[in-house]
N, C-alpha and C. Protein backbone atom coordinates (compact mmCIF):
# COMPACT_ATOMS: atom_id res chain seq x y z
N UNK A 1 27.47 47.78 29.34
CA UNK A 1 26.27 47.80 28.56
C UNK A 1 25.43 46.57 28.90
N UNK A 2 24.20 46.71 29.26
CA UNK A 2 23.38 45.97 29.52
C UNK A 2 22.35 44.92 28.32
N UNK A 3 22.31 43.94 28.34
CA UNK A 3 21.55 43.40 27.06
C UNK A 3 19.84 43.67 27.62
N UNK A 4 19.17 44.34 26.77
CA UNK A 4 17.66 44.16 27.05
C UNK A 4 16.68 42.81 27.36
N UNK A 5 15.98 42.61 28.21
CA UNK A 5 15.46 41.57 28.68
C UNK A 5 14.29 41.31 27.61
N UNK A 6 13.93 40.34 27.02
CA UNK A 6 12.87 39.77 26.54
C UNK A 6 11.53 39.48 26.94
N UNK A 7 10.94 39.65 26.82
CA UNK A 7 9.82 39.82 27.41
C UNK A 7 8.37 39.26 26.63
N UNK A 8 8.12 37.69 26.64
CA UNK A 8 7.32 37.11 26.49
C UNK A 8 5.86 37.07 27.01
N UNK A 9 4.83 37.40 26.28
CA UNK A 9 3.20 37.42 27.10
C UNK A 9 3.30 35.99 26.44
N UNK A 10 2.03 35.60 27.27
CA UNK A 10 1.42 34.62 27.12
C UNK A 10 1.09 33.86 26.15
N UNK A 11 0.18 35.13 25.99
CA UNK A 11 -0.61 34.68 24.58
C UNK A 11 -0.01 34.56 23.22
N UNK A 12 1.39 35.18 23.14
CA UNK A 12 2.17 35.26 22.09
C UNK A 12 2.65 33.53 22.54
N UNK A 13 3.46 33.36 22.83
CA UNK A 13 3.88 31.88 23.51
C UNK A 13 3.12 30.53 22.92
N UNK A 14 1.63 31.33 23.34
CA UNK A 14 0.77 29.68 23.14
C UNK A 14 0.21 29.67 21.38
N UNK A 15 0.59 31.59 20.77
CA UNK A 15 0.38 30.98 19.49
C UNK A 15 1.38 30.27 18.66
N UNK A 16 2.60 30.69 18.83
CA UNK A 16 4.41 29.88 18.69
C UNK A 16 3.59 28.62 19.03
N UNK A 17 3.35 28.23 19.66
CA UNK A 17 3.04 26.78 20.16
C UNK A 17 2.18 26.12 19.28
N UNK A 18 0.94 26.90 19.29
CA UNK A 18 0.12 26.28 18.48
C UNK A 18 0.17 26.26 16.96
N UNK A 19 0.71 27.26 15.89
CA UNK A 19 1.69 27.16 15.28
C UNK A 19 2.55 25.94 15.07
N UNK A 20 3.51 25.54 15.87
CA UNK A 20 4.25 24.65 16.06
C UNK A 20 3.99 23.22 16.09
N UNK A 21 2.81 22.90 16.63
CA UNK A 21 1.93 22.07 16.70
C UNK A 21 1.58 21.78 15.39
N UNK A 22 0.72 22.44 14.77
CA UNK A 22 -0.12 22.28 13.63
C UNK A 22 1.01 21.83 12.68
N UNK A 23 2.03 22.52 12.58
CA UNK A 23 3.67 22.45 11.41
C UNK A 23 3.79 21.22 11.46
N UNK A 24 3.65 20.31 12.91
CA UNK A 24 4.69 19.21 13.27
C UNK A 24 2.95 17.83 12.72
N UNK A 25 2.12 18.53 12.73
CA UNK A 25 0.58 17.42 12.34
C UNK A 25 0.72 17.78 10.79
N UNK A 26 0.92 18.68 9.85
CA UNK A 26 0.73 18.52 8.52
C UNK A 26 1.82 17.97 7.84
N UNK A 27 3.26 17.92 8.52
CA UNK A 27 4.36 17.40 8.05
C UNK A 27 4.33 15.84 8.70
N UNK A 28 3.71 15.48 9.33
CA UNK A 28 3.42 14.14 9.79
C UNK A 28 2.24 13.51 9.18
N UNK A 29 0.98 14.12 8.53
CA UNK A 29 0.08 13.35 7.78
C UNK A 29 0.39 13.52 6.25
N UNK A 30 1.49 14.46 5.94
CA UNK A 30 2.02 14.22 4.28
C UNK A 30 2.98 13.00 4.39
N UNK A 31 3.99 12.87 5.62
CA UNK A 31 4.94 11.69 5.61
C UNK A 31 4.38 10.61 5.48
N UNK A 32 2.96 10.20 6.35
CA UNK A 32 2.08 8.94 6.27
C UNK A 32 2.00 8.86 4.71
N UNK A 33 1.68 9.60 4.03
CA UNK A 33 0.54 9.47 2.94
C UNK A 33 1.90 9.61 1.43
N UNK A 34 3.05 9.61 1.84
CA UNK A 34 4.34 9.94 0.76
C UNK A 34 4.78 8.62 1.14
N UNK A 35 4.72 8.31 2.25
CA UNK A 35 5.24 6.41 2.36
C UNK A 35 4.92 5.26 2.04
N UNK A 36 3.02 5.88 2.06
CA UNK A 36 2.66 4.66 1.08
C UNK A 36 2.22 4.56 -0.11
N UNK A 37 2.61 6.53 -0.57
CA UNK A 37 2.00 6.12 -2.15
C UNK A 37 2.77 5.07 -3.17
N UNK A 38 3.83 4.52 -3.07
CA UNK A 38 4.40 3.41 -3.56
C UNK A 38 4.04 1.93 -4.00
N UNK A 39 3.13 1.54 -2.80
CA UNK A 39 2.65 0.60 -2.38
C UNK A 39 0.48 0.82 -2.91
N UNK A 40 0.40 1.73 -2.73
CA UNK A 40 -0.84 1.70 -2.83
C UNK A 40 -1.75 0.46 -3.70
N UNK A 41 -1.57 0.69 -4.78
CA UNK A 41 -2.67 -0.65 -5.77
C UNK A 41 -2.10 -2.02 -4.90
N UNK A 42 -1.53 -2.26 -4.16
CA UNK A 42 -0.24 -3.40 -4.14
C UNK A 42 -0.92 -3.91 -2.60
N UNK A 43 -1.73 -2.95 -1.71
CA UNK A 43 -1.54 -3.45 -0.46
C UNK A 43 -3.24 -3.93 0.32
N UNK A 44 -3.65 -3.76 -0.67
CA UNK A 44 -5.36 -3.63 -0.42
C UNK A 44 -5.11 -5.23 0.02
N UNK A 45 -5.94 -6.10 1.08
CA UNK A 45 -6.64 -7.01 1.33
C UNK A 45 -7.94 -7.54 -0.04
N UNK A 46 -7.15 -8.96 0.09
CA UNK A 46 -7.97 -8.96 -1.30
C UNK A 46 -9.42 -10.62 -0.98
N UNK A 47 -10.13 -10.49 -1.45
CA UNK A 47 -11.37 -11.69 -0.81
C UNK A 47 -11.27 -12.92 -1.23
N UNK A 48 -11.34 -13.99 -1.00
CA UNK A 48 -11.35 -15.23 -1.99
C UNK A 48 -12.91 -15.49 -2.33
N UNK A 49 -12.55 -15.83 -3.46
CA UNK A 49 -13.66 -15.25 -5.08
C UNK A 49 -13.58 -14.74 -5.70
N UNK A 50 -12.57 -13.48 -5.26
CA UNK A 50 -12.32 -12.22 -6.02
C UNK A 50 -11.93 -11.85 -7.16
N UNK A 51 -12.43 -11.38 -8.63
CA UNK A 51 -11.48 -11.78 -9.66
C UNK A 51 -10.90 -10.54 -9.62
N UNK A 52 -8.98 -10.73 -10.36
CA UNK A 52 -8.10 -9.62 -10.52
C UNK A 52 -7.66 -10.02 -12.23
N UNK A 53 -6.88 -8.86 -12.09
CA UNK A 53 -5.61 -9.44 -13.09
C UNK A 53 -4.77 -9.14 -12.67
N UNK A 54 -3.77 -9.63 -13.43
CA UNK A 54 -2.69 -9.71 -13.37
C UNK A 54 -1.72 -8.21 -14.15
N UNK A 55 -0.66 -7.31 -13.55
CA UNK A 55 0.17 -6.31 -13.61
C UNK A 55 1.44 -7.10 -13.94
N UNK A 56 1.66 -6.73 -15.36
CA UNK A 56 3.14 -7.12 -15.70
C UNK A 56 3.49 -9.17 -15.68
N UNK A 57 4.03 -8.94 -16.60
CA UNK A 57 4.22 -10.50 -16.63
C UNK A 57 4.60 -11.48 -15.55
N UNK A 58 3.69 -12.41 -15.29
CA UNK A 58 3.97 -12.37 -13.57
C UNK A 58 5.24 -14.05 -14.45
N UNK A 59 6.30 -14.03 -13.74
CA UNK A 59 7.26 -15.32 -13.76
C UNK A 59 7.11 -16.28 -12.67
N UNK A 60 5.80 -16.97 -13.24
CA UNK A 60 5.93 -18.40 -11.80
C UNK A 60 5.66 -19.44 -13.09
N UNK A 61 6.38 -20.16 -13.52
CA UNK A 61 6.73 -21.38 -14.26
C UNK A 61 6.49 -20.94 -15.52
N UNK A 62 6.55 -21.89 -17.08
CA UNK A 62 6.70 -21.95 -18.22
C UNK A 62 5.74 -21.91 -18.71
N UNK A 63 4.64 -21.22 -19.49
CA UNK A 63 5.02 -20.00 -20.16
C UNK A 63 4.90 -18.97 -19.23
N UNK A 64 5.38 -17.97 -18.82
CA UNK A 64 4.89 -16.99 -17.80
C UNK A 64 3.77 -16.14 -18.34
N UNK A 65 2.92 -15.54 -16.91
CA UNK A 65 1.60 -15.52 -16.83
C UNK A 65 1.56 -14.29 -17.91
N UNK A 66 1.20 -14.04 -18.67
CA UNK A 66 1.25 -12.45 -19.56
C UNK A 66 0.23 -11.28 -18.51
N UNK A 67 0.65 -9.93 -18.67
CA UNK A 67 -0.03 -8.78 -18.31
C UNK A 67 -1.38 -9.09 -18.73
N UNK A 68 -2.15 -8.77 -17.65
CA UNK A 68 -4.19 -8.22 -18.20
C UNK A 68 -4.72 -9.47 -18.14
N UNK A 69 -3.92 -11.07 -17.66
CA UNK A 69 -4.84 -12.18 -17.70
C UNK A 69 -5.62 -11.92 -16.40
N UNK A 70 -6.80 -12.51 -16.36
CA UNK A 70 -7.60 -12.70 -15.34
C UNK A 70 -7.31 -13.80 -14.38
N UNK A 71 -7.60 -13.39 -13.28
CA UNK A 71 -7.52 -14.80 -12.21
C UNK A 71 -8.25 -14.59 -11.27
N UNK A 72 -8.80 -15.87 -10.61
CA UNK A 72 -9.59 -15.72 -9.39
C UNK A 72 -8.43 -16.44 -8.29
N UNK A 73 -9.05 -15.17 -7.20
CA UNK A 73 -8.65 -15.79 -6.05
C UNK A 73 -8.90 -16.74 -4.87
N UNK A 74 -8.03 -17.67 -4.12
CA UNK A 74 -8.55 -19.36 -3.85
C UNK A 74 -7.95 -18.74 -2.65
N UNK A 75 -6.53 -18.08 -2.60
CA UNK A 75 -6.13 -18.21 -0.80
C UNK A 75 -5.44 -16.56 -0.88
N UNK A 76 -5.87 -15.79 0.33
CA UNK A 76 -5.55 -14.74 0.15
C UNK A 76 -4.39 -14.84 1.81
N UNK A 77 -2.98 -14.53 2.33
CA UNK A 77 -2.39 -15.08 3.08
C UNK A 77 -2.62 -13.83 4.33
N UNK A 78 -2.79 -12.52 3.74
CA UNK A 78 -3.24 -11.49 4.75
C UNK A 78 -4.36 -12.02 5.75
N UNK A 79 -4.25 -11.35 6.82
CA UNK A 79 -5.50 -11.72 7.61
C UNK A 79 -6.87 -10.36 7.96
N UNK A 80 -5.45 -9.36 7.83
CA UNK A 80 -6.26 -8.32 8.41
C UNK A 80 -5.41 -7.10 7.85
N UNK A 81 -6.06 -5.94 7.69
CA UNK A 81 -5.38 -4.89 6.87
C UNK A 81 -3.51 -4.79 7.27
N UNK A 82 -3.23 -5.07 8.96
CA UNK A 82 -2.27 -4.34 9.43
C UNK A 82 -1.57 -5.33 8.58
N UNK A 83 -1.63 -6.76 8.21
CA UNK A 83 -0.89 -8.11 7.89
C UNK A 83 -0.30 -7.85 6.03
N UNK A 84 -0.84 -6.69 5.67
CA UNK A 84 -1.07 -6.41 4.29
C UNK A 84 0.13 -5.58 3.63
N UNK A 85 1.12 -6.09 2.76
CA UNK A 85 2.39 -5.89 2.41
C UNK A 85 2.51 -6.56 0.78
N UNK A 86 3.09 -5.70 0.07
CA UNK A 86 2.97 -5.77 -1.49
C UNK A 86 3.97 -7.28 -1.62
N UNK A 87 4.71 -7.93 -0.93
CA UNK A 87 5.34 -9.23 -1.47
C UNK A 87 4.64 -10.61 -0.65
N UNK A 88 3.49 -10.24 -0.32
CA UNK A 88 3.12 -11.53 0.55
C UNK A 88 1.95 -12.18 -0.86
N UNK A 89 2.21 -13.73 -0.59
CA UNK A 89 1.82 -14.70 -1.27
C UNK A 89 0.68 -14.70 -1.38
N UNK A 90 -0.25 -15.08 -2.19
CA UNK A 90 -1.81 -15.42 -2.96
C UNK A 90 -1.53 -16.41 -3.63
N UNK A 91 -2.48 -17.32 -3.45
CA UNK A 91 -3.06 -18.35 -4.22
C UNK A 91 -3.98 -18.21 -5.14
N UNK A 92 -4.17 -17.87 -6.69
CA UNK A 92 -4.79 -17.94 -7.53
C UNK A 92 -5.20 -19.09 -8.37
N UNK A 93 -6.27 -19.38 -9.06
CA UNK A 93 -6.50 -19.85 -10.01
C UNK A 93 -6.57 -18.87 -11.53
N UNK A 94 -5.60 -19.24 -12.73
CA UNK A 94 -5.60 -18.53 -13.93
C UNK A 94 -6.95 -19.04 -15.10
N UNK A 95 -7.47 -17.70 -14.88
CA UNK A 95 -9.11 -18.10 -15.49
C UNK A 95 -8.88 -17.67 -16.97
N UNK A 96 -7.85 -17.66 -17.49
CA UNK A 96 -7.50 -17.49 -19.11
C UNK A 96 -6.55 -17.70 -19.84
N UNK A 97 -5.90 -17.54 -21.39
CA UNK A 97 -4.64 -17.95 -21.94
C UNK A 97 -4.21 -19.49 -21.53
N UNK A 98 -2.89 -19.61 -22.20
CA UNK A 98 -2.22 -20.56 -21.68
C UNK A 98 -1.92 -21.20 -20.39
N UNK A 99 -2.58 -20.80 -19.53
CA UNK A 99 -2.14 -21.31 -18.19
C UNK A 99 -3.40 -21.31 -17.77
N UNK A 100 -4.60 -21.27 -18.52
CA UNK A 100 -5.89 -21.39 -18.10
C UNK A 100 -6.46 -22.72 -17.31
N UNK A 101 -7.07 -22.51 -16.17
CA UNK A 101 -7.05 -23.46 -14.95
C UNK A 101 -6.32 -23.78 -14.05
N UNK A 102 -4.60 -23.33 -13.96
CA UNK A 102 -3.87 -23.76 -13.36
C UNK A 102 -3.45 -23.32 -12.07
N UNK A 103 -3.10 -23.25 -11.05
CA UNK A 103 -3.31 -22.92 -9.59
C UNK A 103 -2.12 -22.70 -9.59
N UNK A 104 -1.75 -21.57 -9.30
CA UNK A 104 -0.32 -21.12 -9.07
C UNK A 104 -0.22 -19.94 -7.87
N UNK A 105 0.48 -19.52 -7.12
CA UNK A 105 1.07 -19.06 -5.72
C UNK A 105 1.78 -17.29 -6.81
N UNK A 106 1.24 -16.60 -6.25
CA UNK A 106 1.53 -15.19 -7.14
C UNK A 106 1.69 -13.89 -6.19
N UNK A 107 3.19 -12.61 -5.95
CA UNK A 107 3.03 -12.09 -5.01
C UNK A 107 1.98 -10.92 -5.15
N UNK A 108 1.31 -10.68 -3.75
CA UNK A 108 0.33 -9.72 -4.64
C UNK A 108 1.00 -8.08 -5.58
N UNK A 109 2.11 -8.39 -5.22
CA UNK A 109 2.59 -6.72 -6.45
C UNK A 109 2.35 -6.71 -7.58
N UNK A 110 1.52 -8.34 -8.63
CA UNK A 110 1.59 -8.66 -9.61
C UNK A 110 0.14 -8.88 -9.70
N UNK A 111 -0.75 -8.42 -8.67
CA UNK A 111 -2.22 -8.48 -9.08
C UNK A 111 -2.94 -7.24 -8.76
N UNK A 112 -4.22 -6.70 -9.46
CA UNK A 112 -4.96 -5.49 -9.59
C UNK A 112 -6.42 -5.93 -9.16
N UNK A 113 -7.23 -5.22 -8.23
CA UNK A 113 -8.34 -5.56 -8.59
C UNK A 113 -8.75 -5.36 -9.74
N UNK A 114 -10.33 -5.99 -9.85
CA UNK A 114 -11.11 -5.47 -11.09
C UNK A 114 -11.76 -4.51 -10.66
């Protein structure tokens, strides 16, 4: 008994393909966009001048900074979007509460724009 030969056109081929293609581009621009929804508020490049607040009680010395204070920014350590990662250092000044005026080093996961 003989097995029947298969018999592929062309045009069937290049739509499998193209098909295939498109599968392998929409499962690759949801992976981009599922990797950094985590990070998102957290990774923006931020300006010096810029005022934020502050997300969640930030712990850099006694009393710690409370949620929703305001601060301006003095040193931002990113240079350029690619350099931009939710634990890299900022230099703020705290423009309110108890720690009002004081210059403290804050990672940006703990600041929001306005």
């Amino acid at each position: 008994m003989q097995m029947p030969r298969l018999r592929f056109r062309t045009r069937t081929l290049l739509m499998v393909v193209a098909a295939v293609a498109v599968l392998f581009s929409v499962v690759r621009y949801v992976w981009l966009v599922v990797e950094d929804l985590p990070f998102m508020p957290h990774i923006s490049l931020l300006a010096v001048g810029q005022r934020v607040v502050t997300y969640g009680d930030v712990p850099v010395g006694e009393p710690a900074i409370p949620s929703g204070t305001r601060c301006l920014i003095l040193k931002e350590s990113a240079w350029d979007d690619d350099s931009c990662y939710p634990r890299r250092d900022i230099k703020v000044k705290v423009c309110e509460g108890q720690r009002k005026g004081d210059i403290v080093t804050v990672t940006r996961d703990y600041l929001r724009s306005q």
